[in-house]
Protein backbone atom coordinates (compact mmCIF):
# COMPACT_ATOMS: atom_id res chain seq x y z
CA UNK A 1 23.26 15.37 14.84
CA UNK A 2 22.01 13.99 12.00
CA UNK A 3 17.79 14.71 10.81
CA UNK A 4 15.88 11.89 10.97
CA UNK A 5 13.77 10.47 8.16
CA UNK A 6 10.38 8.14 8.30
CA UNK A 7 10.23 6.00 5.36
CA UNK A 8 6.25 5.24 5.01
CA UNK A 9 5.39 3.17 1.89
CA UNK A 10 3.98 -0.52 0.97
CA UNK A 11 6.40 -0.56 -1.50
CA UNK A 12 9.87 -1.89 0.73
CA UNK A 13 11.18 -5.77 0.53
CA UNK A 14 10.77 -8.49 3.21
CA UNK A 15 13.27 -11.24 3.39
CA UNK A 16 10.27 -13.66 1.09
CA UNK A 17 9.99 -10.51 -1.01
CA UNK A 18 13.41 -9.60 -1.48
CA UNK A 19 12.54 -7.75 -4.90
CA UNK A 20 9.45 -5.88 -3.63
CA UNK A 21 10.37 -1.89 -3.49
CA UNK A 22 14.27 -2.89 -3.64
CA UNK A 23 14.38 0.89 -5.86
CA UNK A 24 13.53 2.21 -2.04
CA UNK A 25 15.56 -0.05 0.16
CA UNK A 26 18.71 1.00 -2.07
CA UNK A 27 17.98 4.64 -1.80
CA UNK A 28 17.55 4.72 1.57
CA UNK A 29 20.80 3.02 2.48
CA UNK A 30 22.32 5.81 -0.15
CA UNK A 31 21.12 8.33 2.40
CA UNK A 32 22.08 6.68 5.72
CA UNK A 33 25.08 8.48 6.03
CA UNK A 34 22.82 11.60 6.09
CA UNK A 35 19.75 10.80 8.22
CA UNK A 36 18.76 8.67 10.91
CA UNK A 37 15.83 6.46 9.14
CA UNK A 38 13.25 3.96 10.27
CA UNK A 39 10.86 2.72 8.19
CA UNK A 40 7.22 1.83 8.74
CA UNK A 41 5.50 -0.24 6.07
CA UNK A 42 1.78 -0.90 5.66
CA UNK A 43 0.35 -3.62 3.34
CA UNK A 44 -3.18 -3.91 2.49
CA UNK A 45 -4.19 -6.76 3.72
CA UNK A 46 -7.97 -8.95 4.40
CA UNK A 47 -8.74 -10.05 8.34
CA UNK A 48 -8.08 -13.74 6.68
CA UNK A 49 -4.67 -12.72 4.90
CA UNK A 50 -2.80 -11.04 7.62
CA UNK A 51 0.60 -12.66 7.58
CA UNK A 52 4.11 -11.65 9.82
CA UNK A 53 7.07 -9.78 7.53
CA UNK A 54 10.65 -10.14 8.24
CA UNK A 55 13.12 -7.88 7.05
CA UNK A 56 16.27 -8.95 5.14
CA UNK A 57 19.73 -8.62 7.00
CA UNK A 58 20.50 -6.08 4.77
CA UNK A 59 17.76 -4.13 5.82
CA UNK A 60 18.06 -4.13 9.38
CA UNK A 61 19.61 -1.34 10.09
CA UNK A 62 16.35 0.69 8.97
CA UNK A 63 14.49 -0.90 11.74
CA UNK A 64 11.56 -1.82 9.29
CA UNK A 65 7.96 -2.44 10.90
CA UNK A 66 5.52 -3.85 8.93
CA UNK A 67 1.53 -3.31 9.78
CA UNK A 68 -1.35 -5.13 8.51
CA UNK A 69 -3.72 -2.24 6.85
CA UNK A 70 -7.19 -2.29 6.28
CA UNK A 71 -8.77 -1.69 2.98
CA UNK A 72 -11.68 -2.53 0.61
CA UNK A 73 -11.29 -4.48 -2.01
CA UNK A 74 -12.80 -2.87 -5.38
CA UNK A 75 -15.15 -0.56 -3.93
CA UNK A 76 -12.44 1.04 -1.48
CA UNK A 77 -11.00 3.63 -3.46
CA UNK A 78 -12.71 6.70 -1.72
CA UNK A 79 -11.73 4.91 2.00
CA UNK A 80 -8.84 2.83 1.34
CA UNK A 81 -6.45 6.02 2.55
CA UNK A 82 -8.05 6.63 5.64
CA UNK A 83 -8.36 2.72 6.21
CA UNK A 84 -4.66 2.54 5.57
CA UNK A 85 -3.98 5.96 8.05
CA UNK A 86 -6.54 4.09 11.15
CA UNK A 87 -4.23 1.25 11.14
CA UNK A 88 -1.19 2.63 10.95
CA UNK A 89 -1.69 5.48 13.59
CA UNK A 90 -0.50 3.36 16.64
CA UNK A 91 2.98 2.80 15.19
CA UNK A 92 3.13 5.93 13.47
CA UNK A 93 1.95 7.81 16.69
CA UNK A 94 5.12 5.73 18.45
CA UNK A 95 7.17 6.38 15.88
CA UNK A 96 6.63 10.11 16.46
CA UNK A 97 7.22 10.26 20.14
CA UNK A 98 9.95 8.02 20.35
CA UNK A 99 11.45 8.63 17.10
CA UNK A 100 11.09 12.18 16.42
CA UNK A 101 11.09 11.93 12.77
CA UNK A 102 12.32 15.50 11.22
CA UNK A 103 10.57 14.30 8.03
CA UNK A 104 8.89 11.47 6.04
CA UNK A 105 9.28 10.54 2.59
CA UNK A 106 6.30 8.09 1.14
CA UNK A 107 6.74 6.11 -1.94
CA UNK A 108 2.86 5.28 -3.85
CA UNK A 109 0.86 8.10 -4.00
CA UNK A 110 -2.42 6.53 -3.09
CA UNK A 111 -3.13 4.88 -0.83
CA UNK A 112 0.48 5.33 1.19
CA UNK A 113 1.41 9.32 0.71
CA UNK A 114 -2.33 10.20 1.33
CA UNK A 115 -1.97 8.43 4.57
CA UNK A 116 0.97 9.41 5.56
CA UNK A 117 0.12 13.27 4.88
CA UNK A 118 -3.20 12.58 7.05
CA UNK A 119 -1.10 11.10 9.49
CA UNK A 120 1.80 13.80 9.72
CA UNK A 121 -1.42 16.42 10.10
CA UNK A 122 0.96 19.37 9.63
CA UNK A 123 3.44 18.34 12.54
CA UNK A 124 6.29 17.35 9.93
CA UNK A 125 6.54 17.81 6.51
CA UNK A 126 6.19 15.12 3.94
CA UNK A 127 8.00 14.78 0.80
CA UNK A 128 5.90 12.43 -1.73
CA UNK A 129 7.16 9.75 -4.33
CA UNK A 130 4.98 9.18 -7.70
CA UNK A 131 6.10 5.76 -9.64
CA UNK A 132 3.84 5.71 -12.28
CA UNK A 133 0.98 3.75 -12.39
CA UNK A 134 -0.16 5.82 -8.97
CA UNK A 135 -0.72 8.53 -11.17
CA UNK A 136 -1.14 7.43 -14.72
CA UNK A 137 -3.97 5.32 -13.69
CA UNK A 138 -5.17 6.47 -10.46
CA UNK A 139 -5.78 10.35 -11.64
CA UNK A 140 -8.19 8.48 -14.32
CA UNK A 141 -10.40 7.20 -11.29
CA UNK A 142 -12.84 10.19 -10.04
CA UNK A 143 -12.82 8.78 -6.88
CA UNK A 144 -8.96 8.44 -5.95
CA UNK A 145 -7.92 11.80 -8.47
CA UNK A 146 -10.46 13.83 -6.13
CA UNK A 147 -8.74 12.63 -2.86
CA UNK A 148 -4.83 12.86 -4.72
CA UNK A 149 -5.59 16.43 -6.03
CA UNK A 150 -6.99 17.44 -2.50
CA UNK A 151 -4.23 15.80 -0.01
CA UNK A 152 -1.42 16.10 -2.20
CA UNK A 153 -0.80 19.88 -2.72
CA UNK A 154 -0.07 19.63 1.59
CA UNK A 155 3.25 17.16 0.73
CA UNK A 156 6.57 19.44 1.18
CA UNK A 157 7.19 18.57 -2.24
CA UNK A 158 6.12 15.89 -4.68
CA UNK A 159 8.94 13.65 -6.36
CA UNK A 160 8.19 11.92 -9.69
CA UNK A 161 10.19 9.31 -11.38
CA UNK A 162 9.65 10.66 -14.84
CA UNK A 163 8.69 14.08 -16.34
CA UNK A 164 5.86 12.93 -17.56
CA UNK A 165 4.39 12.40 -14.74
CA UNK A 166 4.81 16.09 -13.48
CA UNK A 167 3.31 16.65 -16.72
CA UNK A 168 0.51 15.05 -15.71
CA UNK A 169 0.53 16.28 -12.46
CA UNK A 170 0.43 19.81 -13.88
CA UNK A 171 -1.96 18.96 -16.48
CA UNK A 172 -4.20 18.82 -13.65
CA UNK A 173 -3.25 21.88 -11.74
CA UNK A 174 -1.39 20.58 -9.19
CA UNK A 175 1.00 22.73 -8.05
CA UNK A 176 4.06 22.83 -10.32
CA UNK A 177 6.83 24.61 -7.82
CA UNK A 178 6.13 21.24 -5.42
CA UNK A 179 7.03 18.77 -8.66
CA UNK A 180 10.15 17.47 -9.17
CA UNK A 181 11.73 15.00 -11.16
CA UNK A 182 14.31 12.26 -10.44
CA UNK A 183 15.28 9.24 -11.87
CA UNK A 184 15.68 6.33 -10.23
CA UNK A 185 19.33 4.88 -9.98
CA UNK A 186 21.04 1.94 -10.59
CA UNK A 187 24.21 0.29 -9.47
CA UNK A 188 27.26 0.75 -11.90
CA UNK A 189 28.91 -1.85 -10.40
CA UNK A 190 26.85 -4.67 -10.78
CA UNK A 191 25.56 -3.55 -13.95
CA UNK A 192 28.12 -2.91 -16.62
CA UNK A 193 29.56 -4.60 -20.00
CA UNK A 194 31.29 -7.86 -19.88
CA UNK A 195 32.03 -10.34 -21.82
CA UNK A 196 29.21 -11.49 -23.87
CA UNK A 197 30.17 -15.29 -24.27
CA UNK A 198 31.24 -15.75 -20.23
CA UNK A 199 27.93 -14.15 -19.54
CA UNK A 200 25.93 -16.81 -21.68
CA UNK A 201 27.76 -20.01 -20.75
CA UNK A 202 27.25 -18.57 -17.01
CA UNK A 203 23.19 -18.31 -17.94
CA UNK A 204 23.29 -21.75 -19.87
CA UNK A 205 21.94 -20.04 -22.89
CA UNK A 206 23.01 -20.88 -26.21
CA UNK A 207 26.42 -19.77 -27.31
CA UNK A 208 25.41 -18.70 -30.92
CA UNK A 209 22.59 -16.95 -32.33
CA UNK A 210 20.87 -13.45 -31.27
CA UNK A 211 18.93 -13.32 -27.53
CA UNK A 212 16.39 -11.18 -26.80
CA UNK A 213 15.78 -10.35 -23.22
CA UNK A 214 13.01 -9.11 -21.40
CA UNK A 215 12.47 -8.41 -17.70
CA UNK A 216 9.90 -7.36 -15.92
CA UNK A 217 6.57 -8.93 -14.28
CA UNK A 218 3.72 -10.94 -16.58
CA UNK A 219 0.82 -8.39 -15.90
CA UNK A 220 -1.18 -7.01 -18.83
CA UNK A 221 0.35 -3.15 -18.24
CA UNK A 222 4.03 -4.71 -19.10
CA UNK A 223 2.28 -6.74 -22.73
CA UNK A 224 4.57 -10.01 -22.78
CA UNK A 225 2.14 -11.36 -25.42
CA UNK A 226 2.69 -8.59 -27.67
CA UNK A 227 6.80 -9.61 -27.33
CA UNK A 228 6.18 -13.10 -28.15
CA UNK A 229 3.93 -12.53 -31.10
CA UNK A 230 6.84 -10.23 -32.25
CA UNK A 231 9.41 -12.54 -31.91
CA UNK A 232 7.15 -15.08 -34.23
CA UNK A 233 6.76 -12.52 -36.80
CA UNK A 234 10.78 -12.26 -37.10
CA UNK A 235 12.48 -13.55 -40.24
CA UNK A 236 15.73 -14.82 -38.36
CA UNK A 237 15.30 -17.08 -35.46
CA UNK A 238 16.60 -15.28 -32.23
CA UNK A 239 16.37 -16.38 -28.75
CA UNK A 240 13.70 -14.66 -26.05
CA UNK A 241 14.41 -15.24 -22.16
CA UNK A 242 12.16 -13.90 -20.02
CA UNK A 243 12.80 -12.80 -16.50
CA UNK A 244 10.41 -12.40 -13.93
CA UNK A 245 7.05 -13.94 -13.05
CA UNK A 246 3.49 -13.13 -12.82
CA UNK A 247 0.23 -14.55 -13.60
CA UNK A 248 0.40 -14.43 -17.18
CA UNK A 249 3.64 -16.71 -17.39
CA UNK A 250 1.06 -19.38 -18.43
CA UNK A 251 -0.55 -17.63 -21.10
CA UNK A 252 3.08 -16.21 -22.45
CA UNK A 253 3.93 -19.96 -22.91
CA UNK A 254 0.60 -21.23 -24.69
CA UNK A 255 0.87 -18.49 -27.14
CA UNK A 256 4.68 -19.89 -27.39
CA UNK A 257 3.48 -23.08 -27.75
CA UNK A 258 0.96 -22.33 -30.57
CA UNK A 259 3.04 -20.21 -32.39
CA UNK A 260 5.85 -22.58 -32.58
CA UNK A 261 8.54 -21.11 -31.15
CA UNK A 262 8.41 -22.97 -27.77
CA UNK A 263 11.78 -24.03 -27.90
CA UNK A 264 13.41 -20.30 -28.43
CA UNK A 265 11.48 -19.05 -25.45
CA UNK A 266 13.19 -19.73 -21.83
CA UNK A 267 11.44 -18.50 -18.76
CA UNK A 268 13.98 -18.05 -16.31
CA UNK A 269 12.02 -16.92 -13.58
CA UNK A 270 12.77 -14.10 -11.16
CA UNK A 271 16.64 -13.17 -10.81
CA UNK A 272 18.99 -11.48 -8.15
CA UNK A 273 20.24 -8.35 -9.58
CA UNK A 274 23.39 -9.55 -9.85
CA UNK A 275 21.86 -12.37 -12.30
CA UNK A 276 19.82 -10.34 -14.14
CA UNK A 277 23.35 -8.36 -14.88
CA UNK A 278 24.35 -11.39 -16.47
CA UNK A 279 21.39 -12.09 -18.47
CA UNK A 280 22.01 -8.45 -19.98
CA UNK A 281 25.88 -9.26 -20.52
CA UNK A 282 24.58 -12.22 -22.32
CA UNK A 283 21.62 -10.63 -24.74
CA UNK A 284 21.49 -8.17 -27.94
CA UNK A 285 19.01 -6.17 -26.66
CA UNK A 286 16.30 -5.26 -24.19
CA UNK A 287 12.73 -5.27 -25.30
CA UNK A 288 9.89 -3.91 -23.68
CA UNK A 289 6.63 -3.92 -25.02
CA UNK A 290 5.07 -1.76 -22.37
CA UNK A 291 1.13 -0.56 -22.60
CA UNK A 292 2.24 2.52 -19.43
CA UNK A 293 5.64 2.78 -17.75
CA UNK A 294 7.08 5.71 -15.53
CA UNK A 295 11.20 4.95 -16.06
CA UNK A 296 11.48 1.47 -15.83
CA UNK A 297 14.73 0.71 -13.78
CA UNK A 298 15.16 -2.06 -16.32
CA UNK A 299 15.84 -0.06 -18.90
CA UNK A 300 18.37 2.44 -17.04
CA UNK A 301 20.17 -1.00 -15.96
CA UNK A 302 20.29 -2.25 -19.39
CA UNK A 303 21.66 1.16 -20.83
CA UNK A 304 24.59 0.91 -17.68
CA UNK A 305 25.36 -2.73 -18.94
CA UNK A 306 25.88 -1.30 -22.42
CA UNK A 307 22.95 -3.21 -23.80
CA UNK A 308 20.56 -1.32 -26.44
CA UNK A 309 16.52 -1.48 -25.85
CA UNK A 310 13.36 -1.55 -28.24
CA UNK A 311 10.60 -0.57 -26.03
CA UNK A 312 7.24 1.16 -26.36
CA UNK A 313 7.10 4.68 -26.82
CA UNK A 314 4.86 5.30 -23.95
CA UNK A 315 5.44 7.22 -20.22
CA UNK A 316 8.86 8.78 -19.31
CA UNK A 317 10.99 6.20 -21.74
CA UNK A 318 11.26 8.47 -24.53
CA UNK A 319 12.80 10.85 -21.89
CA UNK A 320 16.01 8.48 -21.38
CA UNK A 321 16.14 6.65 -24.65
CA UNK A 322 16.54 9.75 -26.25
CA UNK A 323 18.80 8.68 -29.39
CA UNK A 324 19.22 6.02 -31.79
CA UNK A 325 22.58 4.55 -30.42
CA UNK A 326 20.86 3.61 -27.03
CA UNK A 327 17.64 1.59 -29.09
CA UNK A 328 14.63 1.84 -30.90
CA UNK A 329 10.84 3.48 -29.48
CA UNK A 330 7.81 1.73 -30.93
CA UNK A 331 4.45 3.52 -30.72
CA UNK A 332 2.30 1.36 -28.21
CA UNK A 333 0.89 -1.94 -28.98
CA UNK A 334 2.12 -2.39 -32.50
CA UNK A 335 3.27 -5.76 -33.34
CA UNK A 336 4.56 -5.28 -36.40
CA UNK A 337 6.44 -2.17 -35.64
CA UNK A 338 7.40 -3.87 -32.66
CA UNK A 339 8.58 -6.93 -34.93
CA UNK A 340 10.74 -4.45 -37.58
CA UNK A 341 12.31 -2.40 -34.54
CA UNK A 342 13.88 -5.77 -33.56
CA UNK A 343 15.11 -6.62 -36.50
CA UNK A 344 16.59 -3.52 -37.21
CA UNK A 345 18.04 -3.38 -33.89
CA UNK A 346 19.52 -6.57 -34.19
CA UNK A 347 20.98 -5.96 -37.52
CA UNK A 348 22.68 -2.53 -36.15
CA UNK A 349 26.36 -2.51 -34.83
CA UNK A 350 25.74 -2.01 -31.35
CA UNK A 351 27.92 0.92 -29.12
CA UNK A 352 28.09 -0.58 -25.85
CA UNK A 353 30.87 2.68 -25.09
CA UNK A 354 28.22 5.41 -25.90
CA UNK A 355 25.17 3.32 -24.44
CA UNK A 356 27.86 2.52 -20.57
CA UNK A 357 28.29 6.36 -21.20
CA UNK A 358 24.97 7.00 -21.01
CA UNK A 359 23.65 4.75 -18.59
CA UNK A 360 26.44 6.09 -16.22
CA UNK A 361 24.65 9.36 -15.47
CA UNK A 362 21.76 7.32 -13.62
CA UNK A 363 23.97 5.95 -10.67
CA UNK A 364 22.95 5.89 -7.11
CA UNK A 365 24.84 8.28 -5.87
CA UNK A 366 23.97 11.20 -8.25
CA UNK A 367 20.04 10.08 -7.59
CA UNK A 368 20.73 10.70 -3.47
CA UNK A 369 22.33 13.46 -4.06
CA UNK A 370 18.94 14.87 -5.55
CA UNK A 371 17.10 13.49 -2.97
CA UNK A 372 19.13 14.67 -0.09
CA UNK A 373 18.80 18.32 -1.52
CA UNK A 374 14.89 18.52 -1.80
CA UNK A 375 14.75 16.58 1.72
CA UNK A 376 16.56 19.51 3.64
CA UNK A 377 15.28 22.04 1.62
CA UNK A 378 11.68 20.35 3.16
CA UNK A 379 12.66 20.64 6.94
């Protein structure tokens, strides 16, 4: 009989959020031929916003259950936990009976694994998952690091997506046995070289010239400005697409607009995984101008797809783009570094062997495998 595993995070896609926690959906469907799973997945949500979730077929399996969870805007950081925990008791107190989960594994340190350790109360051990801006921001609030550093040392064990963020995590005194680190994984398959021409006439971009790709969402932490003020800056003309969407897409284009280089920027919105393979097949490099990152799966995809990346030297990147062959680090929020790393990048023969090389020790299957070993060793 196989153990049986609660997944308990905000952080897990809906059928109109497909992309939302898709890092979690695939791991968990790596480890269904290990555990039983079910997943239960709260969502801070206002009386006025509370909406239904439905999963996506591919999902179903898991049995997801979403639940509408209290919490205080701005001022809730020192309740938001046990707001989160109140409204997720009934289902998780179901779960429990009917379920009989042998352990849970919660992705977001605050608000979800604080819950979910309130909620387990000792009965079944939880193993905790920090992304990155759950602890590179949150252990800077004195509010939210008092509540992390006392709930968190009762987690089975603590995974983090980066050593950096056990170094932070040890840094202040948390205990280091319970730390360990795995990278997230991506899927070799999709993501690998192809041909570089097939890949842009498939995109509809231009068939000549340099691209310059960047993916990821348009909030302030991720610094698209600081890209396109970059590419302005550069003596050749290369082409930026950028993938994704957020609420400084707007911005991103008036600063395109008033720097001139409108017509070299395409937006191409939010992408399938499977198109966002392309869009790598189909570019000269990755860039990613990051102000705090944990290990962006973007840049482990690009480095499977044989693609090199310029990217701020900030969070756990420097742990994976360890050598010149895979790209170029940039200390944070330097445009004109930022500007010379492209061009340099661009005007370096690219590897795509040693990069595919590379990126092949970040598959799926070797990042279950880690998982699967500290979730038994937690029963």
């Amino acid at each position: 009989m196989r153990p049986r595993l609660l997944f308990f995070s905000n952080l897990f896609p809906t059928a109109a959020e497909p992309y939302r926690g898709l890092d979690n959906a695939t791991l968990l469907h790596e480890l269904e031929g290990d555990f039983e799973i079910r997943v239960l997945s709260p969502r801070p949500s206002l009386p006025w916003t509370r909406r239904p979730f439905a999963p996506r077929a591919a999902d179903e399996s898991l049995q997801p259950r979403w639940i509408n969870a209290a919490y205080l805007p701005r001022i809730g950081g020192p309740f938001n936990h046990v707001l989160m925990a109140v409204s997720a008791r009934p289902a998780f107190e179901e779960v429990m009976r009917e379920f009989r989960p042998s352990v849970v594994l919660s992705s977001w340190i605050y608000a979800d694994s604080c819950a979910a350790i309130r909620l387990a109360a000792g009965r079944v051990p939880v193993v905790a998952i920090a992304q990155g801006s759950d602890i590179h921001q949150y252990l800077c609030m004195a509010g939210r690091r008092r509540i992390i550093l006392e709930t968190l040392p009762q987690a089975a064990a603590v995974i983090t997506r980066s050593r950096e963020l056990s170094r932070i995590l040890e840094a202040a005194y948390f205990p280091a046995a319970k730390l360990h680190t795995i990278y997230n994984g991506v899927s070799l398959e999709t993501f690998q070289p192809r041909d570089q021409a097939a890949a842009r006439s498939e995109a509809g971009l231009p068939l000549a010239g340099k691209i310059i790709l960047f993916v990821g969402n348009f909030y302030p932490v991720k610094n698209p400005l600081l890209l396109i003020e970059a590419i302005a800056r550069l003596k050749e003309a290369p082409h930026l697409v950028m993938g994704g969407g957020g609420p400084m897409q707007a911005a991103c284009l008036a600063l395109a607009e008033r720097r001139g280089i409108s017509s070299r920027v395409t937006f191409a919105g939010r992408k399938t995984p499977r198109e966002i393979a392309t869009l790598m097949n189909a570019a000269d490099l990755l860039a990613l101008p990051s102000r705090n990152e944990g290990v962006p799966n973007v840049i482990l995809e690009a480095f499977a797809s044989g693609l090199p990346v310029v990217a701020s030297r900030v969070g756990g990147i420097p742990e994976v783009l360890d050598n010149e062959v895979l790209g170029r680090l940039v200390p944070e929020g330097d445009i004109n570094a930022f500007a010379a790393a492209l061009e340099q990048q661009l005007a370096t023969p690219r590897d795509t062997t040693a990069i595919r090389t590379h990126g092949e020790r970040f598959s799926w299957r070797a990042t279950a495998d880690a998982y699967r070993e500290i979730l038994f060793a937690a029963l």
